[in-house]
Protein backbone atom coordinates (compact mmCIF):
# COMPACT_ATOMS: atom_id res chain seq x y z
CA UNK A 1 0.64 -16.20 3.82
CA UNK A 2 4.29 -15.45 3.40
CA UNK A 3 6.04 -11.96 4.12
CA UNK A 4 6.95 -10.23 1.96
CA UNK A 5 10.37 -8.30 1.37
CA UNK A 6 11.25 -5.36 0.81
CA UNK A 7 14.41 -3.92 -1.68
CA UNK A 8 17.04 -1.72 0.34
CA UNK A 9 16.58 0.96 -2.19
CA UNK A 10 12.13 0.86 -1.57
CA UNK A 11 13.07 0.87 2.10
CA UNK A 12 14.96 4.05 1.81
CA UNK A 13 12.29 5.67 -0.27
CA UNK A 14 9.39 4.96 2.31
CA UNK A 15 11.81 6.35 4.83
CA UNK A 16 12.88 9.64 2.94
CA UNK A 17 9.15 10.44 1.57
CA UNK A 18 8.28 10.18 5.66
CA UNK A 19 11.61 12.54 6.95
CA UNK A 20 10.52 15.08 4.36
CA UNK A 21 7.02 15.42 6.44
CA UNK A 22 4.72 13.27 4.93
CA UNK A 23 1.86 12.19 6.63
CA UNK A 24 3.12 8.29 7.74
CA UNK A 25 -0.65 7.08 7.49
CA UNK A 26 -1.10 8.19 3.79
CA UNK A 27 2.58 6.77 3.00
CA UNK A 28 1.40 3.53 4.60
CA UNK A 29 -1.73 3.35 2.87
CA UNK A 30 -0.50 3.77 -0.80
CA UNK A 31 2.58 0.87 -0.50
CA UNK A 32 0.31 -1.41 1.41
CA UNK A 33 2.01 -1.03 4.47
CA UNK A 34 1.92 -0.98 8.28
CA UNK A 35 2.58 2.66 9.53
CA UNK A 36 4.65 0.53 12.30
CA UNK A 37 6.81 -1.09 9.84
CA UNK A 38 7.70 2.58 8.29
CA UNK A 39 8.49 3.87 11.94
CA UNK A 40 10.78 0.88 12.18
CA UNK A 41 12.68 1.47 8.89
CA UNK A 42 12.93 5.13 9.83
CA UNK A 43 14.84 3.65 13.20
CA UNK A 44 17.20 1.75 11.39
CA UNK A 45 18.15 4.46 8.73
CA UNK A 46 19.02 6.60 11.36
CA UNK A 47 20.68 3.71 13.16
CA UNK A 48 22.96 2.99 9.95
CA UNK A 49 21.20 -0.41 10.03
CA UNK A 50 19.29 0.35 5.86
């Protein structure tokens, strides 16, 4: 199974839907994603790093 990859501009989505409050779990479960990999990005945008 490859991984997949994500657009700099979908990363920044996930990450602003989950500053504004939104419950990580539910953002997680409708992109197909790991609530892990959304605390991540969330790290980096703050970081400068997305």
């Amino acid at each position: 199974m490859k991984r997949r990859k994500f657009s700099k501009d979908f990363k920044i989505m996930v990450v602003k839907q989950a500053m504004t409050g939104t419950n990580k779990s539910n953002i997680a479960r409708r992109y197909i994603l790991n609530p892990g990999v959304i605390s991540r990005w969330i790290n980096e945008f703050k970081q400068g790093k997305i």
